[in-house]
Structure formats: structure tokens, C-alpha cells
Protein backbone atom coordinates (compact mmCIF):
# COMPACT_ATOMS: atom_id res chain seq x y z
CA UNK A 1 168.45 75.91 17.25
CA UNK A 2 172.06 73.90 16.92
CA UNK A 3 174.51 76.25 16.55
CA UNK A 4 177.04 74.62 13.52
CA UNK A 5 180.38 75.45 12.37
CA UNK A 6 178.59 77.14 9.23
CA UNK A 7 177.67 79.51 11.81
CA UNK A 8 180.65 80.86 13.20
CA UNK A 9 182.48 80.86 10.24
CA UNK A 10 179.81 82.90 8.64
CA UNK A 11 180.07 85.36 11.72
CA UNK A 12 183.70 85.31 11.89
CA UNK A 13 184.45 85.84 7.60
CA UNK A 14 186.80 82.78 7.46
CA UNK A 15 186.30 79.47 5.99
CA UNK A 16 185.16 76.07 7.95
CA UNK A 17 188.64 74.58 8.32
CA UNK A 18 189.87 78.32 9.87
CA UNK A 19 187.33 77.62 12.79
CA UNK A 20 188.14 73.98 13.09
CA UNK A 21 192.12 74.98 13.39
CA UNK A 22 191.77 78.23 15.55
CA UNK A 23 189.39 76.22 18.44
CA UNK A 24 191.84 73.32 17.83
CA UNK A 25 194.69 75.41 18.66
CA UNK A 26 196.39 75.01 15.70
CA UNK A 27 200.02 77.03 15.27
CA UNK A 28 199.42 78.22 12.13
CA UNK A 29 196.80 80.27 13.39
CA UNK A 30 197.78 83.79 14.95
CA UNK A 31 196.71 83.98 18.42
CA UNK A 32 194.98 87.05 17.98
CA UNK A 33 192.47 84.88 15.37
CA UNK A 34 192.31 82.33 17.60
CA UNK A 35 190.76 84.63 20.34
CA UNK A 36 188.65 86.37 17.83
CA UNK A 37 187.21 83.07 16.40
CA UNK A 38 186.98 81.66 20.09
CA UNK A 39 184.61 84.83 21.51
CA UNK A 40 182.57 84.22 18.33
CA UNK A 41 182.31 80.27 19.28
CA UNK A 42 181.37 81.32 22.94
CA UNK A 43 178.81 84.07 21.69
CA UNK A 44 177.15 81.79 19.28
CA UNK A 45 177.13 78.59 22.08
CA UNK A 46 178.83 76.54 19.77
CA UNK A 47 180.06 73.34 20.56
CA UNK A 48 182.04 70.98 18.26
CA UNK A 49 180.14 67.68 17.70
CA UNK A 50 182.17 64.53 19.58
CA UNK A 51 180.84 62.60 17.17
CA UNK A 52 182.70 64.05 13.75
CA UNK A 53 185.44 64.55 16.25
CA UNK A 54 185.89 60.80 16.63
CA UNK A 55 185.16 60.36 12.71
CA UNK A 56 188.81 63.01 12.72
CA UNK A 57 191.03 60.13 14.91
CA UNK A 58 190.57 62.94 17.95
CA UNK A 59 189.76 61.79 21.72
CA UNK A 60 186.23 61.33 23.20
CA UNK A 61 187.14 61.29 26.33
CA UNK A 62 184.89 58.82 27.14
CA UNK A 63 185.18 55.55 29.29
CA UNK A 64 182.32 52.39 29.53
CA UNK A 65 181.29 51.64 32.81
CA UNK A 66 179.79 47.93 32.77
CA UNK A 67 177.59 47.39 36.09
CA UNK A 68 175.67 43.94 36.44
CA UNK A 69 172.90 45.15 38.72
CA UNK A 70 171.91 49.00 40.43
CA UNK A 71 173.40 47.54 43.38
CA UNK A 72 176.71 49.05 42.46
CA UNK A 73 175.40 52.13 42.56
CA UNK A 74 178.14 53.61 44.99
CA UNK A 75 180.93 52.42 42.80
CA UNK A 76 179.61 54.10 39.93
CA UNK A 77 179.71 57.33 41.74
CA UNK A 78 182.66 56.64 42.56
CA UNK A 79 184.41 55.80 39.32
CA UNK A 80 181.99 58.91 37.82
CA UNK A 81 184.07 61.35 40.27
CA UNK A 82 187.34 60.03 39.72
CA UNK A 83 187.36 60.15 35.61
CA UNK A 84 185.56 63.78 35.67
CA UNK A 85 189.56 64.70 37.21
CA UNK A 86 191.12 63.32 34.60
CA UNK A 87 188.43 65.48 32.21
CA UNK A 88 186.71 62.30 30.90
CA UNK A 89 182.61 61.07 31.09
CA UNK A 90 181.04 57.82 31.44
CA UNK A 91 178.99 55.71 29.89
CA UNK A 92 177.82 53.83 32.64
CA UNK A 93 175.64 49.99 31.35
CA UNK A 94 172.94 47.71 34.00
CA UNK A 95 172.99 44.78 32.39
CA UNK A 96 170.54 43.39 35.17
CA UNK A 97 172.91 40.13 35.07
CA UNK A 98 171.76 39.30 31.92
CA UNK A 99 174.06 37.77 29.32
CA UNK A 100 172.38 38.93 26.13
CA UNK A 101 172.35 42.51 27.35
CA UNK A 102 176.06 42.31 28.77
CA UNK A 103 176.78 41.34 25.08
CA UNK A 104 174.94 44.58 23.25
CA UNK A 105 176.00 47.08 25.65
CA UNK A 106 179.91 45.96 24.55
CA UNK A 107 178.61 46.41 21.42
CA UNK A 108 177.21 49.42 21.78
CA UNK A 109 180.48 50.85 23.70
CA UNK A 110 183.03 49.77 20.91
CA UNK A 111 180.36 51.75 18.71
CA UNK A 112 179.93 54.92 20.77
CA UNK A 113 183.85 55.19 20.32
CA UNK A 114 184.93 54.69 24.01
CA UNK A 115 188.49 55.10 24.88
CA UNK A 116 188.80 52.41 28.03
CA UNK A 117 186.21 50.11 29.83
CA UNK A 118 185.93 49.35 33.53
CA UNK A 119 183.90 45.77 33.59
CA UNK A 120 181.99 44.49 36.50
CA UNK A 121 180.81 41.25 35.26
CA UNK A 122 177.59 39.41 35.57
CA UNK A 123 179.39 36.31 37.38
CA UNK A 124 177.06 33.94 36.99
CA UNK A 125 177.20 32.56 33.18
CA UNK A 126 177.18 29.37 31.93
CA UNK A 127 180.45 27.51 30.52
CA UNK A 128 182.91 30.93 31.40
CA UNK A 129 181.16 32.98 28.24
CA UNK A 130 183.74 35.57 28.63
CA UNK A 131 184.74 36.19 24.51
CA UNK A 132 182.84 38.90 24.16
CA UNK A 133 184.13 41.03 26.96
CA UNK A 134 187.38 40.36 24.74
CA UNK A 135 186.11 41.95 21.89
CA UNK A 136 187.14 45.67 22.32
CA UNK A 137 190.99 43.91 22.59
CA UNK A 138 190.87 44.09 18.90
CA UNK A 139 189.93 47.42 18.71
CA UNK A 140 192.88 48.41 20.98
CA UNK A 141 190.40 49.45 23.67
CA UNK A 142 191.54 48.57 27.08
CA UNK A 143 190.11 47.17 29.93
CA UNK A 144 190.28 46.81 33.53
CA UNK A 145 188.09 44.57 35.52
CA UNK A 146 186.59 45.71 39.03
CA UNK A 147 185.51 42.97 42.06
CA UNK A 148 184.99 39.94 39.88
CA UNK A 149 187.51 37.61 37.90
CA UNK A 150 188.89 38.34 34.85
CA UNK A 151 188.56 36.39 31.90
CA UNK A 152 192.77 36.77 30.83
CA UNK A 153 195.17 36.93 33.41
CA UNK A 154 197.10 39.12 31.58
CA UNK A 155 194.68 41.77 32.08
CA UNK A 156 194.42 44.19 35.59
CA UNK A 157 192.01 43.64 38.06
CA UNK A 158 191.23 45.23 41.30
CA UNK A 159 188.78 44.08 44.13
CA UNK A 160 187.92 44.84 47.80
CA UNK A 161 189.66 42.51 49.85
CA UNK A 162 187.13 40.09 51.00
CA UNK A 163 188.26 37.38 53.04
CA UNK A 164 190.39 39.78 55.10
CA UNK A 165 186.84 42.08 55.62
CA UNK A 166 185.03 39.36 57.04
CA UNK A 167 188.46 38.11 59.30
CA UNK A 168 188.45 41.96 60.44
CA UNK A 169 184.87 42.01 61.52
CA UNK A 170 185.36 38.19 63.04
CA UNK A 171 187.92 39.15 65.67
CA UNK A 172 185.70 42.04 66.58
CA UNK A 173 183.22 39.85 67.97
CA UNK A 174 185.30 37.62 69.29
CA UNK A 175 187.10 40.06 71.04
CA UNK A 176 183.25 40.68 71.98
CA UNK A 177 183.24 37.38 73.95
CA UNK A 178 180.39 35.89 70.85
CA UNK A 179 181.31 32.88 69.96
CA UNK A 180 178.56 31.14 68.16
CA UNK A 181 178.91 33.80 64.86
CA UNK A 182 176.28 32.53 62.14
CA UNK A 183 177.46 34.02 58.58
CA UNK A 184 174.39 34.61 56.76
CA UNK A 185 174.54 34.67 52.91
CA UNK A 186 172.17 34.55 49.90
CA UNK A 187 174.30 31.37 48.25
CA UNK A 188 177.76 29.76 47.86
CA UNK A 189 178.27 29.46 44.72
CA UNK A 190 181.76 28.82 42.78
CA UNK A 191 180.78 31.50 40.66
CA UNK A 192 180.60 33.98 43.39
CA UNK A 193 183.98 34.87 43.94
CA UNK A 194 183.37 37.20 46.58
CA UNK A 195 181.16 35.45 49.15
CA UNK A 196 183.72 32.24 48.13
CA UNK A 197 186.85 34.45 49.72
CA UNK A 198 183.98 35.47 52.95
CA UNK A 199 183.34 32.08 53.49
CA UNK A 200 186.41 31.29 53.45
CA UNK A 201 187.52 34.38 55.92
CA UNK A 202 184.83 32.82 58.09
CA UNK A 203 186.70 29.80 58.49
CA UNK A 204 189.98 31.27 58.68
CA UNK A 205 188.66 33.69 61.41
CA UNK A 206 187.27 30.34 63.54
CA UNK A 207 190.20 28.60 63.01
CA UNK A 208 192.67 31.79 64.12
CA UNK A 209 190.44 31.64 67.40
CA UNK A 210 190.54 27.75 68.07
CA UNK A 211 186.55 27.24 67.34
CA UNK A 212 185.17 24.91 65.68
CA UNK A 213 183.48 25.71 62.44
CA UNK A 214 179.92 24.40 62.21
CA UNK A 215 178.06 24.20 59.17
CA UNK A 216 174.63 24.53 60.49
CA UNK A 217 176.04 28.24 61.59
CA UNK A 218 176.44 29.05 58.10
CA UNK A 219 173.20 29.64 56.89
CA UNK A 220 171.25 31.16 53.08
CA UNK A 221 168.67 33.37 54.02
CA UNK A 222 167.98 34.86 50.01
CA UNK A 223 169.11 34.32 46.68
CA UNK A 224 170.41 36.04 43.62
CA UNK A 225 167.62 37.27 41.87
CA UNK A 226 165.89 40.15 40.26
CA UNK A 227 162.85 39.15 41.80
CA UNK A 228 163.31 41.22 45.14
CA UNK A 229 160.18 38.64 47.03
CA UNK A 230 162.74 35.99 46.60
CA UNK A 231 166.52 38.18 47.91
CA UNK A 232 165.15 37.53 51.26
CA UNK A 233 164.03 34.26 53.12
CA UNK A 234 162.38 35.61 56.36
CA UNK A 235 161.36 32.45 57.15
CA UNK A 236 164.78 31.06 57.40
CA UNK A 237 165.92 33.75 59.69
CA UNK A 238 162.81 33.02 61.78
CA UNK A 239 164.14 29.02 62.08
CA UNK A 240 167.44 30.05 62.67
CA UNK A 241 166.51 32.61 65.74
CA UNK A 242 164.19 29.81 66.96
CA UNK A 243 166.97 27.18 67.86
CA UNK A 244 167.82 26.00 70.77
CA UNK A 245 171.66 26.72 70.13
CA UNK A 246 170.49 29.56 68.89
CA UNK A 247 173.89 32.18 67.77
CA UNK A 248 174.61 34.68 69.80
CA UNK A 249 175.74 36.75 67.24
CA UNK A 250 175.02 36.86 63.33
CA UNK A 251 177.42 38.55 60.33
CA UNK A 252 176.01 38.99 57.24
CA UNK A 253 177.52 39.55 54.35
CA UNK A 254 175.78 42.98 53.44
CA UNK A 255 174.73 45.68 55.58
CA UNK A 256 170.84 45.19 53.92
CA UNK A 257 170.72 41.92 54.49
CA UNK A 258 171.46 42.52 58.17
CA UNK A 259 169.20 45.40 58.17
CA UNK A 260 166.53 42.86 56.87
CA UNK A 261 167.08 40.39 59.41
CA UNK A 262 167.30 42.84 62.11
CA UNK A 263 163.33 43.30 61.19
CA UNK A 264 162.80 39.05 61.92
CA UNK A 265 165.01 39.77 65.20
CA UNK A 266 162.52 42.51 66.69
CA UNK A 267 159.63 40.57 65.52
CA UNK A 268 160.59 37.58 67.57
CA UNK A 269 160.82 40.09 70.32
CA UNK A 270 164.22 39.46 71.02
CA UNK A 271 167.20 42.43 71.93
CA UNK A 272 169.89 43.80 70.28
CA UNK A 273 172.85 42.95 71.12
CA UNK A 274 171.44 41.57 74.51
CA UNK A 275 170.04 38.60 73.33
CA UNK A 276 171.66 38.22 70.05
CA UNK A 277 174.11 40.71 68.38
CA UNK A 278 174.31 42.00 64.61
CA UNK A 279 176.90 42.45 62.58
CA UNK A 280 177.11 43.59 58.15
CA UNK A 281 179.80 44.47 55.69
CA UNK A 282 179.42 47.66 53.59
CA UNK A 283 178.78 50.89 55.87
CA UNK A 284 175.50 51.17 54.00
CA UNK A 285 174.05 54.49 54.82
CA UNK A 286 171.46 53.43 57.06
CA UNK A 287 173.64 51.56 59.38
CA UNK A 288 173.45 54.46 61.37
CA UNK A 289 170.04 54.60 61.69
CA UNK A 290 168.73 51.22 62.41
CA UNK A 291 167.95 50.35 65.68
CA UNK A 292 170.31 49.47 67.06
CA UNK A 293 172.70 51.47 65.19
CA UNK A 294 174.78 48.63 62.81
CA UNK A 295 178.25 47.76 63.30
CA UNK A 296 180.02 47.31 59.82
CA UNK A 297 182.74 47.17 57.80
CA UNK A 298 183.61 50.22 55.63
CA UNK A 299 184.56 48.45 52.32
CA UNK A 300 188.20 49.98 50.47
CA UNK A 301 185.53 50.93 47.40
CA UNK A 302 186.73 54.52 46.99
CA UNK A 303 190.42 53.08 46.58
CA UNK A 304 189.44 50.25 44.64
CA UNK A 305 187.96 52.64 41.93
CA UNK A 306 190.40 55.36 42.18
CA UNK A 307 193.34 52.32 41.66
CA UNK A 308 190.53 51.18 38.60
CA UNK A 309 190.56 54.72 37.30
CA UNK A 310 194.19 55.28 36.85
CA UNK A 311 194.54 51.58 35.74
CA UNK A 312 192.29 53.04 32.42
CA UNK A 313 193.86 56.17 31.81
CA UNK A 314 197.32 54.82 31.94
CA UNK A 315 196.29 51.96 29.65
CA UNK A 316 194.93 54.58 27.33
CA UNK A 317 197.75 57.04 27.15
CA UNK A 318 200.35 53.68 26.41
CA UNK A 319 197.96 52.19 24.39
CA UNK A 320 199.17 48.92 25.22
CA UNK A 321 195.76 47.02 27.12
CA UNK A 322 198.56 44.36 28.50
CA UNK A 323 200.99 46.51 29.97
CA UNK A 324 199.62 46.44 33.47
CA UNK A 325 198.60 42.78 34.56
CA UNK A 326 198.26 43.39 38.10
CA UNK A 327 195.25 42.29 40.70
CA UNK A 328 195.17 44.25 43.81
CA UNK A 329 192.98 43.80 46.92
CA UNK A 330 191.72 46.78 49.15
CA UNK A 331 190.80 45.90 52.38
CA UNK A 332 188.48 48.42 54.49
CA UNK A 333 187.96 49.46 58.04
CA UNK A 334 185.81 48.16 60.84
CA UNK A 335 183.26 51.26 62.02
CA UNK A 336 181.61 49.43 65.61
CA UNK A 337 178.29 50.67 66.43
CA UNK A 338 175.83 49.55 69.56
CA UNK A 339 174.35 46.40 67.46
CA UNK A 340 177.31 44.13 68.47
CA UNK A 341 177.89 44.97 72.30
CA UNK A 342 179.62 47.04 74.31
CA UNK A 343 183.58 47.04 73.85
């Protein structure tokens, strides 16, 4: 049975507003009440309600996490560790890149009283429908925005620092002696700021080395979708292996999606790195495991969430959701394993 303030009032012989003051730690209240009332509290199991807390003006203590898919599954655990030390939970949202539900759960975050937001947009919306990740603005509820643009300039922002990742895992093969590199990708789309700034390391990385950059090199092999039949384009990867000019080495732009091609590589009955090497960005945990183990790039996630943590709870404690309009870029580390050659 819930345990009320009625309860330990009763127990202790004081009124309501005597409880609510001593667990407060209210100085009008001798200390020796205070611990009396408190050893009651803890006897009982009582626990104040958040919710008529909030109704009082107090703290929740409680931040909105927006997520598009459970893809960013490791930054939520991250963010989730990070804002327990500062004594604050989350409220963590999939919106499954839907618009419609990316609307209700800010809705439904203003309403549950949150204190901050950290926002990883869906990115791919129609005619920049941004206004409603706005809204908590005018409730003085800040926000900072993680890996994807932000609507207002004015507002912080903090990504991994993706053009330099791919550049970084570029002059590693290279340096390999590879020098047909295929990126593979699921889509470039302008919307997709972060395969945009790959791409665009890919070049830079060619360029840096005096190669040409070929566009038949640069090939889909899935698409954004929920549907997880259509992430993956087997087929494609079969074509690609197939050629005549055939790469001898292939980054793609995720650990799985190198993990999935690796599959169409040992089908083919080709060798890794012998015949064709392998390269992802991530450090998913089964790189190690694949066979060959996966080279990849250990993304700057952990700092990129920590740097988004402290973002919020400074914005909180000036109450000013302005005072910080700052985008910073973490780049990560390269961690070589056997799938792209010997060193």
C-alpha cells in the first residue's frame, strides 16, 4: 500500500506541512525533529510524490532524451550515465523517425515537467518542420541538440566529427597500399548531414593522396527504412564484388553494414583482406568477432554526450536556453584489426 504524507505525520504527532518542512530541510525546523521525522519517513518507505513536487515550483530532476530510431542505443546509455552524476533521470523518446510521434513525445515532455531536453532529430522531414522542437523555448526549457542540425543557430549543438572519421580511416588504407577504396552507404541525401560530411571526407581523403575520385566507387547498398528487408541491398554488393575493377578495399559507413557485406564477400568465396579488404566506422561490438576481426573507427560518442550533458545542466542552472550557442565536433580513434591488411 502507498505510503502518504498522512502517514507519517500521523506516526510522527505533527501536522502535514511539519513533515513537508523537516524532509525539505527547512531552518525553522530543529534538527533533532528533522531526524525524528526523517527515521519515521525511512521506516514507513515514504517517498514524496515528484509530481505535487513540481505542482510546489520544486526540481524534477528530470531531462528528455529524444532518439529517432533504437539505433542510438549506445548514446542513450551514454547520456543515461552521465545525468545519473549530476543526480538527474531520463526520459528517453523512439520516435521511429516519424514526424507525428516526434511532435507528441515534445508534448508529452513539456507535460511530464522536464527540466532540459537533449534532441536527436528525425532528419528527414519535409519543408525543415522544426517549430515544434521550439516549443519548450517558451516554457523556458532548454535544449541542446546531439549529431544532427539544429533548427536556431543560436542554440548548442554537438556532433561526432564526421568528415575527419572517415579522412582518419582513409589514410589508414592508404598507408595500406589500397587504392581503389569503395565508400559504401545507404543514401546521399542533403538531409543526411552526417553521411554528407563522410562523403565529403571521402573526397577530401582522395584528393590529400593525389587519386582520383570515381563515382562508380561510391556505391548505396541499403536505405533508410524501418523495414529492415530493405536496410540492406545484397544484391548490389554482389555487382559491385563482381567487377572487373573490382575495389580492393571497401569502407562503409557503419560497422553493421560492413559486417553485412562481409557475409556477400565470403559467399562469393573471396578472402579477407587478401583479395579485398574491409573497413567500418563505429567500433560496434562485434567488430571483434567477425571473421576477420573488423578494423574501425571508435566514434568520440562518450565525449560528445558528456559535452551534451553539461551543455543541459548548465543551461538549466542559468536558465537562459541561449547562453551557450556553441557546435562542437568530436572526432574518434582508429582501432586496426586483421580485416584491412597487415601494417
Amino acid at each position: 500500500m502507498l505510503v502518504t504524507i498522512n502517514d507519517v505525520a500521523g506516526k510522527a504527532g505533527v501536522s502535514n506541512a511539519m513533515v513537508s518542512m523537516a524532509l525539505n530541510d527547512h531552518p525553522k525546523v530543529s534538527q533533532r525533529r528533522k531526524e525524528q521525522i526523517r527515521q519515521i519517513a525511512d521506516d514507513l518507505g515514504y517517498r514524496p510524490s515528484m509530481i505535487a513536487q513540481n505542482l510546489l515550483g520544486r526540481k524534477t530532476s528530470l531531462v528528455g532524451v529524444l532518439l529517432p530510431s533504437a539505433a542510438y542505443s549506445g548514446v542513450l546509455a551514454e547520456l543515461e550515465s552521465h545525468l545519473r552524476q549530476f543526480g538527474y533521470n531520463m526520459i528517453a523518446c523512439v520516435t521511429n523517425h516519424d514526424l507525428t510521434i516526434e511532435r507528441q513525445d515534445i508534448d508529452m515532455l513539456m507535460r511530464r515537467g522536464v527540466e532540459g531536453i537533449i534532441v536527436l532529430p528525425m532528419v528527414k522531414r519535409e519543408h525543415e518542420e522544426y517549430e515544434h522542437l521550439l516549443a519548450p523555448l517558451k516554457h523556458d526549457i532548454p535544449l541542446v541538440f546531439v549529431d544532427h542540425h539544429t533548427p536556431d543557430a543560436r542554440l548548442p549543438r554537438v556532433t561526432t566529427d564526421d568528415a575527419a572519421d572517415v579522412q582518419t580511416m582513409m589514410r589508414h588504407l592508404l598507408g595500406l597500399g589500397h587504392r581503389r577504396i569503395a565508400f559504401a552507404h545507404i543514401g546521399l541525401h542533403e538531409w543526411d548531414h552526417c553521411l554528407m560530411q563522410m562523403h565529403q571526407g571521402y573526397k577530401t581523403a582522395l584528393a590529400q593522396a593525389s587519386l582520383a575520385y570515381d563515382d562508380s566507387l561510391v556505391v548505396q547498398c541499403g536505405a533508410v527504412s524501418t523495414d529492415e528487408t530493405k536496410t540492406f541491398w545484397p544484391d548490389t554488393v554482389a555487382m559491385l564484388l563482381d567487377r572487373q575493377d573490382r575495389p580492393d578495399a571497401i569502407l562503409a559507413y557503419t560497422d553493421m553494414l560492413a559486417i553485412k557485406m562481409m557475409s556477400v564477400i565470403h559467399t562469393k568465396g573471396l578472402r579477407l583482406p587478401q583479395d579485398i579488404a574491409m573497413a567500418g566506422i563505429s567500433n560496434h561490438v562485434m567488430a571483434p568477432y567477425t571473421l576477420p576481426p573488423l578494423t574501425s573507427l571508435q566514434r568520440g560518442t562518450e565525449k560528445m554526450c558528456r559535452r551534451a550533458v553539461d551543455m543541459v545542466m548548465h543551461l538549466i542552472k542559468q536558465a537562459d536556453p541561449y547562453c551557450l550557442p556553441v557546435y562542437e565536433r568530436f572526432a574518434g580513434d582508429l582501432v586496426v584489426r586483421q580485416s584491412s591488411g597487415v601494417v
